[in-house]
C-alpha atoms as a PDB file:
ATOM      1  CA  UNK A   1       0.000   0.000   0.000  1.00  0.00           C
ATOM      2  CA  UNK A   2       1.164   3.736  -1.122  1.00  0.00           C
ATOM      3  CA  UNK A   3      -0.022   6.106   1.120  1.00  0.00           C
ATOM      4  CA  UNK A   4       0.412  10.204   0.711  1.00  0.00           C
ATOM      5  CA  UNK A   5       3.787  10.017  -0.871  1.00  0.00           C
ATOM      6  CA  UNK A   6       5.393  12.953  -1.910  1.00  0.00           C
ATOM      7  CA  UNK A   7       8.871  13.536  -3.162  1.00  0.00           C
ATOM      8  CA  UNK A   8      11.095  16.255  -4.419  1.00  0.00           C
ATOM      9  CA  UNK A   9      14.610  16.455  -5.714  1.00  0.00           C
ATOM     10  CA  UNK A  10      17.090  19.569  -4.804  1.00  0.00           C
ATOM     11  CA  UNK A  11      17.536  21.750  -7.813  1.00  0.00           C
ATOM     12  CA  UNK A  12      19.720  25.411  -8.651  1.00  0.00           C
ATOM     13  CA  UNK A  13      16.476  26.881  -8.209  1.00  0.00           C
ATOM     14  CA  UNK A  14      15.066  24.731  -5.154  1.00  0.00           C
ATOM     15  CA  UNK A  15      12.872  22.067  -4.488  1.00  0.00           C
ATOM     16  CA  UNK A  16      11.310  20.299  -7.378  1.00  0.00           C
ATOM     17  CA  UNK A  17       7.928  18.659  -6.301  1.00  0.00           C
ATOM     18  CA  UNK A  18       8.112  15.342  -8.720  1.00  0.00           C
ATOM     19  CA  UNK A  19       5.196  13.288  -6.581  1.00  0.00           C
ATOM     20  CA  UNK A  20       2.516  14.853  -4.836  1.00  0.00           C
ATOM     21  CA  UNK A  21       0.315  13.148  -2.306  1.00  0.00           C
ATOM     22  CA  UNK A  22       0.212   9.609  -4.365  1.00  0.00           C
ATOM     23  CA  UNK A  23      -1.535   6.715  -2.719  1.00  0.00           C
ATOM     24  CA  UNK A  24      -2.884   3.425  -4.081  1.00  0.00           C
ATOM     25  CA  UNK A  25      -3.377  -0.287  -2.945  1.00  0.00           C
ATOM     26  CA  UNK A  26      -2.342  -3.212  -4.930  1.00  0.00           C
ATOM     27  CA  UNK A  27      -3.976  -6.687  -4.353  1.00  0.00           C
ATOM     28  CA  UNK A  28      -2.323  -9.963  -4.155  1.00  0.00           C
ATOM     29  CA  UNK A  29      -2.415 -11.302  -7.714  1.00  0.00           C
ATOM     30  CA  UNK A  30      -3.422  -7.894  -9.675  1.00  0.00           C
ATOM     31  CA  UNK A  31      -1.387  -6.213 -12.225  1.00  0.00           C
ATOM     32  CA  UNK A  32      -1.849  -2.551 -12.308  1.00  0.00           C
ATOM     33  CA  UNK A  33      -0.521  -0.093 -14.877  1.00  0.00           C
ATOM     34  CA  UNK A  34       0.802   3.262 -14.101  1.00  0.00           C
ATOM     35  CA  UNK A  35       0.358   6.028 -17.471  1.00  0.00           C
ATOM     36  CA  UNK A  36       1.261   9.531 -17.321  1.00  0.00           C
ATOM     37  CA  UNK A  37       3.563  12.156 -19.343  1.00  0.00           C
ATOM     38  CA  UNK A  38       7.176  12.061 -19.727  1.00  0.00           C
ATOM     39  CA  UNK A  39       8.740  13.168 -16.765  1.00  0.00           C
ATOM     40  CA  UNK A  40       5.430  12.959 -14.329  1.00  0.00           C
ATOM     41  CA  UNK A  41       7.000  10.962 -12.180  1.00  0.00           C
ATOM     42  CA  UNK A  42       6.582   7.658 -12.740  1.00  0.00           C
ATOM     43  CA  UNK A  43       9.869   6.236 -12.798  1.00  0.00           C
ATOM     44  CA  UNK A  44      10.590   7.740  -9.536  1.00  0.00           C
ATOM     45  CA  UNK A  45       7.805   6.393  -7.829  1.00  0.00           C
ATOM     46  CA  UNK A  46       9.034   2.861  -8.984  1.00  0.00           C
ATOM     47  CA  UNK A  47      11.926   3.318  -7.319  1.00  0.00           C
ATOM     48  CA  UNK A  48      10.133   4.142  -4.694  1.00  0.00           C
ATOM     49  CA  UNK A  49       8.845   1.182  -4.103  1.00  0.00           C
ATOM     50  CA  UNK A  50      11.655  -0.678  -4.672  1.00  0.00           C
ATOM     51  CA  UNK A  51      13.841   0.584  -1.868  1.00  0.00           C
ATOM     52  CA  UNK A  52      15.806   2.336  -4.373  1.00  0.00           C
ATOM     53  CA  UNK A  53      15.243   5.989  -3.069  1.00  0.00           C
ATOM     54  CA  UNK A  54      13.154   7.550  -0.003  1.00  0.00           C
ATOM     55  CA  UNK A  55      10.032   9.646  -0.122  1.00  0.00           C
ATOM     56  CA  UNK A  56       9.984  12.962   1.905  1.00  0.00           C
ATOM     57  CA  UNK A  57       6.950  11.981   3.509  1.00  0.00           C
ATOM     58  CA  UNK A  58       4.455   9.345   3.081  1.00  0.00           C
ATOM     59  CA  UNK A  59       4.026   5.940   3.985  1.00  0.00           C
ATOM     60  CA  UNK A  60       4.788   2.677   1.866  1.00  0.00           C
ATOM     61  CA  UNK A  61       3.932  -1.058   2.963  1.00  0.00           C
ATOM     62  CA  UNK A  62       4.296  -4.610   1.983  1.00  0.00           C
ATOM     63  CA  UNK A  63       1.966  -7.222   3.721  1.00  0.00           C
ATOM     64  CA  UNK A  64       1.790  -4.551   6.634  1.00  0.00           C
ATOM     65  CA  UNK A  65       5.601  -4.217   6.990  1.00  0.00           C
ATOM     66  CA  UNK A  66       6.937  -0.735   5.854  1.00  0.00           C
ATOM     67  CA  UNK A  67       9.048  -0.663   3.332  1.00  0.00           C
ATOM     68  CA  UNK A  68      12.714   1.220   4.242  1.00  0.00           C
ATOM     69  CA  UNK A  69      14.779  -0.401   1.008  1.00  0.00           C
ATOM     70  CA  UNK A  70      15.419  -3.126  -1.379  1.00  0.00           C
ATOM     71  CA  UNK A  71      14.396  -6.766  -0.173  1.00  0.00           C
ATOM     72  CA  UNK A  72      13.656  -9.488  -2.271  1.00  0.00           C
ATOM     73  CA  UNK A  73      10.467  -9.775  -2.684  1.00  0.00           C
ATOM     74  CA  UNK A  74      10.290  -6.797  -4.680  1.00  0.00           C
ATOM     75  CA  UNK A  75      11.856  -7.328  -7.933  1.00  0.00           C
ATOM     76  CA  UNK A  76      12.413  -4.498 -10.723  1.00  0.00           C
ATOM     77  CA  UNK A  77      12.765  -5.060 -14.404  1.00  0.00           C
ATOM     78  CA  UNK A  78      14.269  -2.142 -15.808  1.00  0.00           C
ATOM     79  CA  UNK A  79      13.904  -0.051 -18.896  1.00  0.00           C
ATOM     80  CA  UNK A  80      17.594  -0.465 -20.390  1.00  0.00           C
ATOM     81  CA  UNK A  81      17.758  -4.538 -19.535  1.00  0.00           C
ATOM     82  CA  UNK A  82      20.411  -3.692 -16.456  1.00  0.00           C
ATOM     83  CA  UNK A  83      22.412  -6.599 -17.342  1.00  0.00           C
ATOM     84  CA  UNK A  84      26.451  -6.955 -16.558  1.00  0.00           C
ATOM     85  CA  UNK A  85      27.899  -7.798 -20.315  1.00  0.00           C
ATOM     86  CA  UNK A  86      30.951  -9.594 -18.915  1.00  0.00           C
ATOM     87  CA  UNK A  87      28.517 -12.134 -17.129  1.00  0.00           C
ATOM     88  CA  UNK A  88      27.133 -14.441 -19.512  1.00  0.00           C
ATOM     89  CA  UNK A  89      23.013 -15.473 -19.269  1.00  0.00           C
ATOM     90  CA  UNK A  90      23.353 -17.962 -16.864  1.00  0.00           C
ATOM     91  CA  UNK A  91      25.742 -15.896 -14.373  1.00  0.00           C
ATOM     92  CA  UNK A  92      23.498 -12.731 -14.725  1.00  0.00           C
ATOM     93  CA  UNK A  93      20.633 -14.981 -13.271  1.00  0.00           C
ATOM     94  CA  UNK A  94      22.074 -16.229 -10.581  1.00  0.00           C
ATOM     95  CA  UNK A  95      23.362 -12.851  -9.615  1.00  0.00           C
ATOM     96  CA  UNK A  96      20.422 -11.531  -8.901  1.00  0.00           C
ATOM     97  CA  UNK A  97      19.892 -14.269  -6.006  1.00  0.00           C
ATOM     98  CA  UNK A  98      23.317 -13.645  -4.149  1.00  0.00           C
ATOM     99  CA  UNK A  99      21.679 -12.583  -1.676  1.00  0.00           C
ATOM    100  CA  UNK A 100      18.757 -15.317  -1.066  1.00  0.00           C
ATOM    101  CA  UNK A 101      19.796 -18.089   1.723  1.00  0.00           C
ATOM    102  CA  UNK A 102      20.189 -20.625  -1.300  1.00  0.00           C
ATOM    103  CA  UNK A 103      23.313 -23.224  -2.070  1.00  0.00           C
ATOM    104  CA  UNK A 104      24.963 -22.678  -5.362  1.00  0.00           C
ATOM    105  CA  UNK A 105      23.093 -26.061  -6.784  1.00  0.00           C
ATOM    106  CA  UNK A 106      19.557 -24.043  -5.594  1.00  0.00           C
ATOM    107  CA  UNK A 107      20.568 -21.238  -7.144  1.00  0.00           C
ATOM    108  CA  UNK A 108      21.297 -22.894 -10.241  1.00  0.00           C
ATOM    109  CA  UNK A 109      17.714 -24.591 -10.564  1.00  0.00           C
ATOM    110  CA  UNK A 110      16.100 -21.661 -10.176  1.00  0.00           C
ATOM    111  CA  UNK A 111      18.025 -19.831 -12.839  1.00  0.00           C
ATOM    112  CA  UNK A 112      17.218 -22.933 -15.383  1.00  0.00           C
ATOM    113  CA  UNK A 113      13.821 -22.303 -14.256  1.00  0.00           C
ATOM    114  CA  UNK A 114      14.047 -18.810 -15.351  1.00  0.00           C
ATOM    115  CA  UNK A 115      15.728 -18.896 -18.035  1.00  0.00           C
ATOM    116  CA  UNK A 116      13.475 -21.722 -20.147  1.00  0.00           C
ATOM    117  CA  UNK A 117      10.315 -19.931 -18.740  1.00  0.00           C
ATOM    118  CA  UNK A 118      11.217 -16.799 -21.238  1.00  0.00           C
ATOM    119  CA  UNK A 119      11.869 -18.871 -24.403  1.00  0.00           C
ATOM    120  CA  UNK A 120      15.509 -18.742 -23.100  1.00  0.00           C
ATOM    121  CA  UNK A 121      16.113 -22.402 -23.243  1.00  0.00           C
ATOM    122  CA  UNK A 122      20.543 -22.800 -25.089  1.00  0.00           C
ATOM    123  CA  UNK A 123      21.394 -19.448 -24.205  1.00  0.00           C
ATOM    124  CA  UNK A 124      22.570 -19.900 -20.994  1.00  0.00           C
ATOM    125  CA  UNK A 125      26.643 -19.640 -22.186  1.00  0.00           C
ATOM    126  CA  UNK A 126      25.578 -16.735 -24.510  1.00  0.00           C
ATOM    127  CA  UNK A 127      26.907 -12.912 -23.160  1.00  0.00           C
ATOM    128  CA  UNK A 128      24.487  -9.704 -23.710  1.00  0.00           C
ATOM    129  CA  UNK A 129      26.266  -8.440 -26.639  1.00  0.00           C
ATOM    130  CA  UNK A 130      25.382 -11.511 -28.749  1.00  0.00           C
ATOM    131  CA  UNK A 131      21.913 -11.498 -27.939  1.00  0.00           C
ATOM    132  CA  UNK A 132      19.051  -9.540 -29.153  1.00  0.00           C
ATOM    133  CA  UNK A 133      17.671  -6.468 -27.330  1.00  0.00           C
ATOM    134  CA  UNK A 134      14.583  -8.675 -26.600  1.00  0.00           C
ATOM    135  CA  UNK A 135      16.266 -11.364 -25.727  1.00  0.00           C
ATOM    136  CA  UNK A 136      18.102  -9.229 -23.334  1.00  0.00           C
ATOM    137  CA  UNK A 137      15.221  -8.242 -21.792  1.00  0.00           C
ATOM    138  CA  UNK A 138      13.986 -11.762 -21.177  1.00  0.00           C
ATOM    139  CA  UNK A 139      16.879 -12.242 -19.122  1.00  0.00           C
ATOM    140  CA  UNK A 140      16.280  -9.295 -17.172  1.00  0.00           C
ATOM    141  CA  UNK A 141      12.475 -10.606 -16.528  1.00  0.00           C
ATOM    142  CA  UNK A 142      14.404 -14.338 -15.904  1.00  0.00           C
ATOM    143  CA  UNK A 143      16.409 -12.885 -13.390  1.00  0.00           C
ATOM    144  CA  UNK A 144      13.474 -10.560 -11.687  1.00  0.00           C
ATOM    145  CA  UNK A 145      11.368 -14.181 -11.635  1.00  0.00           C
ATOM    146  CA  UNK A 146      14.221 -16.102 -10.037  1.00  0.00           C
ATOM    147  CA  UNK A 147      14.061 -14.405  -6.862  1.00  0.00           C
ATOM    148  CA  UNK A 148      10.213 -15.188  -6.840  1.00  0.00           C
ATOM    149  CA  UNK A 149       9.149 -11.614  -5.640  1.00  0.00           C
ATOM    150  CA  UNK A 150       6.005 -11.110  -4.083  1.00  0.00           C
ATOM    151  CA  UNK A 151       6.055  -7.749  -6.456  1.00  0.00           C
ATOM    152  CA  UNK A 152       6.842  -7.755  -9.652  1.00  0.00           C
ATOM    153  CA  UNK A 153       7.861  -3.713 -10.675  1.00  0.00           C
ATOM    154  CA  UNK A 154       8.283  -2.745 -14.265  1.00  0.00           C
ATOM    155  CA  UNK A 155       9.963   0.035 -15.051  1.00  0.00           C
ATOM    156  CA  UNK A 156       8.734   0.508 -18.845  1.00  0.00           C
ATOM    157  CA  UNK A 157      10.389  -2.797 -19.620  1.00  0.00           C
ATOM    158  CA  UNK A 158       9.642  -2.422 -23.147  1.00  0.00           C
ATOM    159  CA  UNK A 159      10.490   0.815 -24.228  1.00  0.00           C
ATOM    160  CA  UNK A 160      14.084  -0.434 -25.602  1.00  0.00           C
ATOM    161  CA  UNK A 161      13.163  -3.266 -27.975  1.00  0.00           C
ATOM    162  CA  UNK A 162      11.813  -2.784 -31.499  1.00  0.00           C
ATOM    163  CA  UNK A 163       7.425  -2.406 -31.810  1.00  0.00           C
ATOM    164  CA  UNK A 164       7.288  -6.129 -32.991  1.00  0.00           C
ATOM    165  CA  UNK A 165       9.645  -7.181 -30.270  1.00  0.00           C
ATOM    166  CA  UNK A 166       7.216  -5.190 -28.063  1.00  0.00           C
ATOM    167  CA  UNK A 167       4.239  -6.635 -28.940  1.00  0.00           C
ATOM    168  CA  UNK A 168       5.110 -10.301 -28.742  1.00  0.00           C
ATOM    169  CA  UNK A 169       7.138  -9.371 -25.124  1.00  0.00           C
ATOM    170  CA  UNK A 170       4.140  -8.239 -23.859  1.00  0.00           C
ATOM    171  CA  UNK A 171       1.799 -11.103 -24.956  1.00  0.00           C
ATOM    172  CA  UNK A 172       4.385 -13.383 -22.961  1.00  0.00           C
ATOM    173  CA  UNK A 173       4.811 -11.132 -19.768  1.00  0.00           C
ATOM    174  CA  UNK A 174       1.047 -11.267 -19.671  1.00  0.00           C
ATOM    175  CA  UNK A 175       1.480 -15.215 -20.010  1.00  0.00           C
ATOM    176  CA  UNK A 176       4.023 -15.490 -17.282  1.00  0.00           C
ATOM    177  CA  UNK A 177       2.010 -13.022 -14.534  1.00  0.00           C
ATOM    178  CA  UNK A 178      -1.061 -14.785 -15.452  1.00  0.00           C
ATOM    179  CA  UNK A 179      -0.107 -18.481 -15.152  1.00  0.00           C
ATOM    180  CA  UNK A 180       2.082 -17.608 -11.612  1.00  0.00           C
ATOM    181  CA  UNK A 181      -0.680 -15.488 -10.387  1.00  0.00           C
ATOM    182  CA  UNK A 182       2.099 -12.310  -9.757  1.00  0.00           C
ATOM    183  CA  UNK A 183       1.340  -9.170  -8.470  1.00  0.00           C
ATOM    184  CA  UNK A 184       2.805  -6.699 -10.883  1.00  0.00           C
ATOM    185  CA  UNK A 185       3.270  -2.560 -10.764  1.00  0.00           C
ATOM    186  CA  UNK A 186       4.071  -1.595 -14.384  1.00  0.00           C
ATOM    187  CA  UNK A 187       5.047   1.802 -15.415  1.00  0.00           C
ATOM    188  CA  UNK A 188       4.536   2.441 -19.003  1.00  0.00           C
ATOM    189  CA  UNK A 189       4.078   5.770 -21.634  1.00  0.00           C
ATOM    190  CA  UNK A 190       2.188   3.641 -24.138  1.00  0.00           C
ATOM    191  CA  UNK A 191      -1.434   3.455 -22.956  1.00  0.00           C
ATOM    192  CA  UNK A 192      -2.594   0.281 -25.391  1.00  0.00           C
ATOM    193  CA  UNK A 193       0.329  -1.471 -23.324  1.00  0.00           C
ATOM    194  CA  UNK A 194      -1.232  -0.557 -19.901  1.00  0.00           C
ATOM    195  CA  UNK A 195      -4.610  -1.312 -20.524  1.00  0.00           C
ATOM    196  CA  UNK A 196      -3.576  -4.933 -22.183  1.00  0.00           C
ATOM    197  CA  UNK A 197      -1.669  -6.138 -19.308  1.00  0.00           C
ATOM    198  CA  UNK A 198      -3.478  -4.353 -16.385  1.00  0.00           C
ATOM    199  CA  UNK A 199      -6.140  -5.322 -14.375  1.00  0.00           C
ATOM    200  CA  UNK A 200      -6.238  -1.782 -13.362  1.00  0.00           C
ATOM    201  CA  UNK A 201      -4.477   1.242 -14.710  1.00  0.00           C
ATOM    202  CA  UNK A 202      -3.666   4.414 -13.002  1.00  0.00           C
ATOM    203  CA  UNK A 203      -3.753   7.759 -14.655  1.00  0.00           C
ATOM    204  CA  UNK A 204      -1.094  10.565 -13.013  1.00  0.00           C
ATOM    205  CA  UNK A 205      -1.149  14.020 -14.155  1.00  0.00           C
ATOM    206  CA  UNK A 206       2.269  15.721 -15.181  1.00  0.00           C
ATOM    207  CA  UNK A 207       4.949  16.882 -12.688  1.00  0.00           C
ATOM    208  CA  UNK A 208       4.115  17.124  -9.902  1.00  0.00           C
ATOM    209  CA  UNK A 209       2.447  13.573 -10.024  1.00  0.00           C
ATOM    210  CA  UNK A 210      -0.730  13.468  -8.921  1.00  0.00           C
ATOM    211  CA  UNK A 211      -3.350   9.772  -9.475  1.00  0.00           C
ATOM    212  CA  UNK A 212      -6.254  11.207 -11.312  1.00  0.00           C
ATOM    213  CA  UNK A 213      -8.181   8.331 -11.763  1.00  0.00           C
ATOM    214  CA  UNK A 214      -8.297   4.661 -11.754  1.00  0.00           C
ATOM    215  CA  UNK A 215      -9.595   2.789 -14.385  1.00  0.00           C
ATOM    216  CA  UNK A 216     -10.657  -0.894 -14.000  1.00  0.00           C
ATOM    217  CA  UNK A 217      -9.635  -2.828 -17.187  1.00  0.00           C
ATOM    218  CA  UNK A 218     -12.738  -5.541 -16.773  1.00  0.00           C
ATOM    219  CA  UNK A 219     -11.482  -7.755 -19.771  1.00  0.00           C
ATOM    220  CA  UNK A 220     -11.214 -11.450 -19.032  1.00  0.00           C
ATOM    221  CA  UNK A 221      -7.807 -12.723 -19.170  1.00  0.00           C
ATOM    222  CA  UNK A 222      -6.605 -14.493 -21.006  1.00  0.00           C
ATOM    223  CA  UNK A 223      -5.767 -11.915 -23.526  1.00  0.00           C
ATOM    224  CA  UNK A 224      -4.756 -11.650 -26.572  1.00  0.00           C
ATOM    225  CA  UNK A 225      -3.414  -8.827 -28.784  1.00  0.00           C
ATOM    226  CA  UNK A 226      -6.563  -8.877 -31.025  1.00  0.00           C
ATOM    227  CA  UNK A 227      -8.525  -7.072 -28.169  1.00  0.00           C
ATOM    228  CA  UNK A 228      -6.935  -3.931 -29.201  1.00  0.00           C
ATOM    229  CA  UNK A 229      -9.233  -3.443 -31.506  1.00  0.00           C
ATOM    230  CA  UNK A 230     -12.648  -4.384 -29.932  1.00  0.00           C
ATOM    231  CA  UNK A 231     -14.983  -1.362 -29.218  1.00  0.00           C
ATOM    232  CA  UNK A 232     -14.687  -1.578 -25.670  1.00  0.00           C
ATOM    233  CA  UNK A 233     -10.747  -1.831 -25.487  1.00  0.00           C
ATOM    234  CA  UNK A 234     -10.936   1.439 -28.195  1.00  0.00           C
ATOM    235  CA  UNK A 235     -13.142   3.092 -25.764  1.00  0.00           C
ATOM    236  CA  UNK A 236     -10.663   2.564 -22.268  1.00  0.00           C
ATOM    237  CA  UNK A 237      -7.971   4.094 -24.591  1.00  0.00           C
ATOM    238  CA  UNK A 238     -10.159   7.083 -25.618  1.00  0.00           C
ATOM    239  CA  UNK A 239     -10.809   7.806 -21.922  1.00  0.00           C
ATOM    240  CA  UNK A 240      -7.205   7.481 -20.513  1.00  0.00           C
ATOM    241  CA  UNK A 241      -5.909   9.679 -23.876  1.00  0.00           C
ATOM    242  CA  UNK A 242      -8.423  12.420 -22.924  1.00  0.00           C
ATOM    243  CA  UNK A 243      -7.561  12.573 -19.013  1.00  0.00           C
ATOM    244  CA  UNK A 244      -4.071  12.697 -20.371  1.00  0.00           C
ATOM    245  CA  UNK A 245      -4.457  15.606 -22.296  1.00  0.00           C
ATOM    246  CA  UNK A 246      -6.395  17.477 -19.678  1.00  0.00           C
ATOM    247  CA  UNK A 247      -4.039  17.291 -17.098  1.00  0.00           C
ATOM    248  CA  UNK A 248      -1.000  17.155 -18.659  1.00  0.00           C
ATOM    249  CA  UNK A 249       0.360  20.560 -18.822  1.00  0.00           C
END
């Protein structure tokens, strides 16, 4: 739970508010999408969440404990893949669980696991630089899975690969939080991408952030991409374009 967050970062000309008074509940199991202009904060409130930086005031909580910085269960999947190029897939995996109580056999498993649950299945010798920027993303959303978060966060995980790339990534993201039952916060610009994988999307103004509405996305999963052009998924889009513009300054 996100209550009254606000944050502001120390500028040449003072305090700039980025997040003003956010709050929001996730449920166990629900994947809600975040939408709002460039630079509305977003990102920031991400990182938020995931321990990553401190709000000036505000409250944030995980199954009623408070969250004070990065843990575990709260896994991020960045924008720019966040992998180390001189560890190949395999090793960039199991990084990401040095610091579980695990052996180095457990650790191992749960990589494989990972790994052939994004299509990833032969590439475990392979090093960033030969893959593909999908593929490099699928090892960033292997290595966020390994852990077995209790919170998925998506930091516009998309936004680097190519729009066919995009499309099929998010078709199997939707798979993967769908089968495991995952809670998921995903931040996105691209508003057909929130309301196909949400179960909820959030609407923020520009800078400072503020939630101007939340929209339920009531279409069964599973989904697939052909529901982008039904009436009713036209019609969410046409209502989260126009709050856009009218708070976006």
């Amino acid at each position: 739970m996100v209550k009254d967050l606000y944050k502001s970062f120390n500028t040449q000309n003072g305090a700039l508010p980025v997040i003003d008074k956010i709050g929001f509940e996730v449920s166990p199991g629900e994947v809600v999408t975040i939408v709002g202009a460039s630079g509305s904060g977003k990102t920031t409130l991400l990182r938020m969440i995931a321990g990553l930086e401190s709000p000036d005031r505000g409250t944030m909580t995980l199954d009623g404990k408070a969250i004070t910085g990065p843990a575990p269960e709260r896994a991020m999947i960045f924008q720019h893949f966040g992998l180390m190029p001189w560890l190949n897939v395999m090793q960039n995996v199991v990084f990401g669980l040095k610091s579980l109580p695990l052996s180095a056999d457990e650790k191992i498993q749960r990589a494989r696991e990972s790994i052939a649950r994004v299509g990833l299945m032969g590439f475990e010798d392979f090093h960033p630089k030969h893959l593909s920027g999908g593929m490099q993303q699928r090892v960033g959303i292997a290595r966020a899975l390994a852990v077995r978060p209790s919170v998925l966060l998506c930091d516009e995980p998309f936004a680097a690969v190519d729009a066919m790339t995009r499309l099929l990534m998010q078709t199997d993201l939707l798979g993967i939080v769908t089968e495991q039952h995952a809670t998921a916060l995903l931040v996105t610009h691209d508003i057909e991408e929130a309301l196909y994988l949400g179960d909820r999307v959030l609407v923020f103004s520009s800078r400072p952030a503020r939630l101007i509405e939340e929209i339920p996305v009531l279409i069964p999963k599973p989904r697939s991409p052909e529901i982008r052009t039904t009436p009713e998924f036209q019609a969410l889009r046409a209502k989260v374009w126009r709050l856009l513009q009218e708070h976006t300054k």
